[in-house]
Protein backbone atom coordinates (compact mmCIF):
# COMPACT_ATOMS: atom_id res chain seq x y z
CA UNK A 1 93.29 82.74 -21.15
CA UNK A 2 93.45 79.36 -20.01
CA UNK A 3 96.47 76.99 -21.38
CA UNK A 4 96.16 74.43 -23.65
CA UNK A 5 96.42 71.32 -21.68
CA UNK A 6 96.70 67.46 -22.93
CA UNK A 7 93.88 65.52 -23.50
CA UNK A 8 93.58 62.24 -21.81
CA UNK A 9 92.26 60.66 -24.43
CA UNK A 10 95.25 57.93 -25.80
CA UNK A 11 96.04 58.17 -29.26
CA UNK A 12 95.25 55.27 -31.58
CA UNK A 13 97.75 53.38 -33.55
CA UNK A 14 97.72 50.31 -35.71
CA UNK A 15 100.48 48.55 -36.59
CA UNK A 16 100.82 46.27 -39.12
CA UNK A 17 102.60 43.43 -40.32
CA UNK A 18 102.18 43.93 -43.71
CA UNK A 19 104.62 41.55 -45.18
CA UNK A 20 102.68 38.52 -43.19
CA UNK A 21 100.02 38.70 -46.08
CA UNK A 22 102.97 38.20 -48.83
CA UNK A 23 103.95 35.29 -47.09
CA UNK A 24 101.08 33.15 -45.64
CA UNK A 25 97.71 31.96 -46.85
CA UNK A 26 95.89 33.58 -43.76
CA UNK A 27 93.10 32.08 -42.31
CA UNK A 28 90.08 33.76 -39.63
CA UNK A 29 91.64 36.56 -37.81
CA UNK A 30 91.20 36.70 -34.15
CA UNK A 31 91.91 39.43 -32.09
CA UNK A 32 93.15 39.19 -28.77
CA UNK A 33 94.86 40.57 -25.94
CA UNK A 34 98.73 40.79 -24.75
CA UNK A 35 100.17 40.97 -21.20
CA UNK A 36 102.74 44.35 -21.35
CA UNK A 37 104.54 46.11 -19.07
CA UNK A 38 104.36 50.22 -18.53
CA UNK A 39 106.73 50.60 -20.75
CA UNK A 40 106.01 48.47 -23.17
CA UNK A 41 102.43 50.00 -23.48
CA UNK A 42 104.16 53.35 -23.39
CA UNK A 43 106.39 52.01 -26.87
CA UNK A 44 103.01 50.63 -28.35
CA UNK A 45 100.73 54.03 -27.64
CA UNK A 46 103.96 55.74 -29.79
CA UNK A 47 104.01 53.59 -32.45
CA UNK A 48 107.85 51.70 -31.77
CA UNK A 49 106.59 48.41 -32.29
CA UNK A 50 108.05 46.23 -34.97
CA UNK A 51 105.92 43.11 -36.06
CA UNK A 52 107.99 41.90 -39.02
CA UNK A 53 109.44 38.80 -38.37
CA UNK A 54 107.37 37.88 -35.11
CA UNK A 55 105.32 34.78 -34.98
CA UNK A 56 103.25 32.83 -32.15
CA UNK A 57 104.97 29.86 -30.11
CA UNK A 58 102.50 27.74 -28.07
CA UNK A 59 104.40 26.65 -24.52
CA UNK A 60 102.12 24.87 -21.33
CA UNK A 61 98.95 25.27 -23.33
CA UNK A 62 99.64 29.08 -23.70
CA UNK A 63 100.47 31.55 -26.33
CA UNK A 64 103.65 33.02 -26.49
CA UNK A 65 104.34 36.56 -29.22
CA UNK A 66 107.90 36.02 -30.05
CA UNK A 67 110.19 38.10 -32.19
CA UNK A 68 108.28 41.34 -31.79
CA UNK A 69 110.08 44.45 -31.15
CA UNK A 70 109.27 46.88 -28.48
CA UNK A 71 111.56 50.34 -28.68
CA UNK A 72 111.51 50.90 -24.91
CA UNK A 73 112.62 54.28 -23.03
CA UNK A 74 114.92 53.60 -20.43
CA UNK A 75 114.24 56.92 -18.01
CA UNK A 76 117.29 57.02 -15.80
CA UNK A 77 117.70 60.59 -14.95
CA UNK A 78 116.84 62.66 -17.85
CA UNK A 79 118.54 60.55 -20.36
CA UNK A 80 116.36 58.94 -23.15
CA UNK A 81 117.95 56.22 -24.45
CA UNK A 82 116.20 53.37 -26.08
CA UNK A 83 116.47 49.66 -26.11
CA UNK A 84 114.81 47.07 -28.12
CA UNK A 85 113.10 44.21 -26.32
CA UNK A 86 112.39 41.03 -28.34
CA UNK A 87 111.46 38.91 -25.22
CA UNK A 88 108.35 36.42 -25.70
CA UNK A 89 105.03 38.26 -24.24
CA UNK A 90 102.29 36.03 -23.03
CA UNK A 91 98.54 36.28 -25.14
CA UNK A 92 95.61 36.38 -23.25
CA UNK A 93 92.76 34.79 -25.47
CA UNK A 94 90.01 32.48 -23.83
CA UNK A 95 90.67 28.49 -23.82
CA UNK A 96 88.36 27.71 -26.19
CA UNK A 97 90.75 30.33 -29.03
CA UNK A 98 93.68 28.81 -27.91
CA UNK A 99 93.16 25.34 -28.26
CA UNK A 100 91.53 25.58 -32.12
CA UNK A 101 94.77 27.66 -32.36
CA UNK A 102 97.11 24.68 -31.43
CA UNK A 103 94.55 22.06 -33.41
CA UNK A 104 95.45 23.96 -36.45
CA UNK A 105 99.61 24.54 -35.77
CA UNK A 106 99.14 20.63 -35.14
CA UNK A 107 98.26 20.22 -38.34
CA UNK A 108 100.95 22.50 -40.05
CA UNK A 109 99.31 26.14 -39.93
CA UNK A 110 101.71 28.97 -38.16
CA UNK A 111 100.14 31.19 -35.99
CA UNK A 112 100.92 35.02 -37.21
CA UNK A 113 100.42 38.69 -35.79
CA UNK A 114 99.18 40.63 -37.62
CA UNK A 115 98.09 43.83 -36.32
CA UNK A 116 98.41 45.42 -32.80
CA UNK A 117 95.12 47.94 -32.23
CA UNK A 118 96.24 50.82 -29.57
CA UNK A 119 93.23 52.49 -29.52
CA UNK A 120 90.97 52.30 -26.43
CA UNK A 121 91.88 51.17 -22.85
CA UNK A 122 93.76 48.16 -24.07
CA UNK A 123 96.16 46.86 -26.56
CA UNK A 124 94.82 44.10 -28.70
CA UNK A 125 96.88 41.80 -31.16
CA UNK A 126 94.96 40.53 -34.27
CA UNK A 127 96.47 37.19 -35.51
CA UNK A 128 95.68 34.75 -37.71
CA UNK A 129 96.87 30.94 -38.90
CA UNK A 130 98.95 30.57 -42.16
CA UNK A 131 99.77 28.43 -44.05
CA UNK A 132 103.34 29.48 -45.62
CA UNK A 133 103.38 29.72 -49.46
CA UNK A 134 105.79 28.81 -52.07
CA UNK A 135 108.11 31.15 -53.57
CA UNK A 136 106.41 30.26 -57.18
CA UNK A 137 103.12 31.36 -55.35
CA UNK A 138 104.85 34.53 -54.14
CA UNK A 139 105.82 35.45 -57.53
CA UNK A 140 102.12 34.69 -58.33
CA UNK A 141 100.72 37.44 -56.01
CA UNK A 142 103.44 40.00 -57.02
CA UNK A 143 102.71 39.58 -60.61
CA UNK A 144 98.77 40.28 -60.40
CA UNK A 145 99.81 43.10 -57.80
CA UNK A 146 101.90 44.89 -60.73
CA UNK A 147 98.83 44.16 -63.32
CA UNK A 148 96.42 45.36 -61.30
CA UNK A 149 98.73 48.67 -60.34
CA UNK A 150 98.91 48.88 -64.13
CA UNK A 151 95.20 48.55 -64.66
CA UNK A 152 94.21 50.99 -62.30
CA UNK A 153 97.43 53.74 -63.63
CA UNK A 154 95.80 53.40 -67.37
CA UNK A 155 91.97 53.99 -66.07
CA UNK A 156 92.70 56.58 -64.06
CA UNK A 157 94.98 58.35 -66.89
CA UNK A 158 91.82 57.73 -69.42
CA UNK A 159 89.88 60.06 -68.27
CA UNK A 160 91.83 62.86 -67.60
């Protein structure tokens, strides 16, 4: 009987940032890619990524992911301690991307993750511009959130 051995086949993870829809207008989403170490890649294929409270910096015409947290392994004999890395990781996105991308922060929009896709070969980012809203406007969206909860509670209690 033969053993049961590990697939190679890499898992696939998303994760969000779900509180960047609560707090931007978001624009056309654009997926691209991120420049990670090994053990960065390693923290992203297991899900110890943090987006909440990253955003997009543009420095020499390029895009910088600051803010995000990687929960990295440090693997120094048999010990597995962790460490959180919030250094700025370059984004990889053609020139054409980037430079709509810094038209629009020009004119006021903020650049912001909001998904990184682990499935397949490579890790992708998916971000977006936003344009921040106003706290009356957040109370706005949380209000037709908890009448359209409600809605869906009574319907779904009607016909039972």
């Amino acid at each position: 009987m033969k053993s049961k051995t590990r697939s190679n086949k890499p898992s696939s993870q998303v994760i969000s940032n779900r509180r960047a829809s609560f707090d931007y207008e978001l624009g056309e989403p654009l997926t691209v890619g991120l420049e990670l170490t090994g053990r960065e890649v390693r923290a992203a294929r297991t899900g110890k990524v943090q987006l909440k409270g990253s955003f997009v910096s543009v420095r020499d015409n390029q895009l910088w992911l600051n803010n995000a947290s990687f929960s990295i392994i440090l693997n120094q004999r048999g010990e597995t301690d962790r460490t959180v890395d919030t250094t700025a990781r370059r984004i990889l996105a053609r020139r054409k991307q980037i430079d709509q991308l810094i038209d629009g922060k020009k004119q006021g929009t903020t650049i912001v993750p909001l998904r990184l896709l682990t499935q397949g070969k490579y890790i992708k980012l998916v971000i977006s511009p936003g344009k921040g809203k106003k706290s009356y406007d957040k109370r706005q969206s949380i209000k037709k959130r908890d009448v359209d909860r409600s809605i869906k509670q009574n319907s779904s209690n009607r016909y039972m």
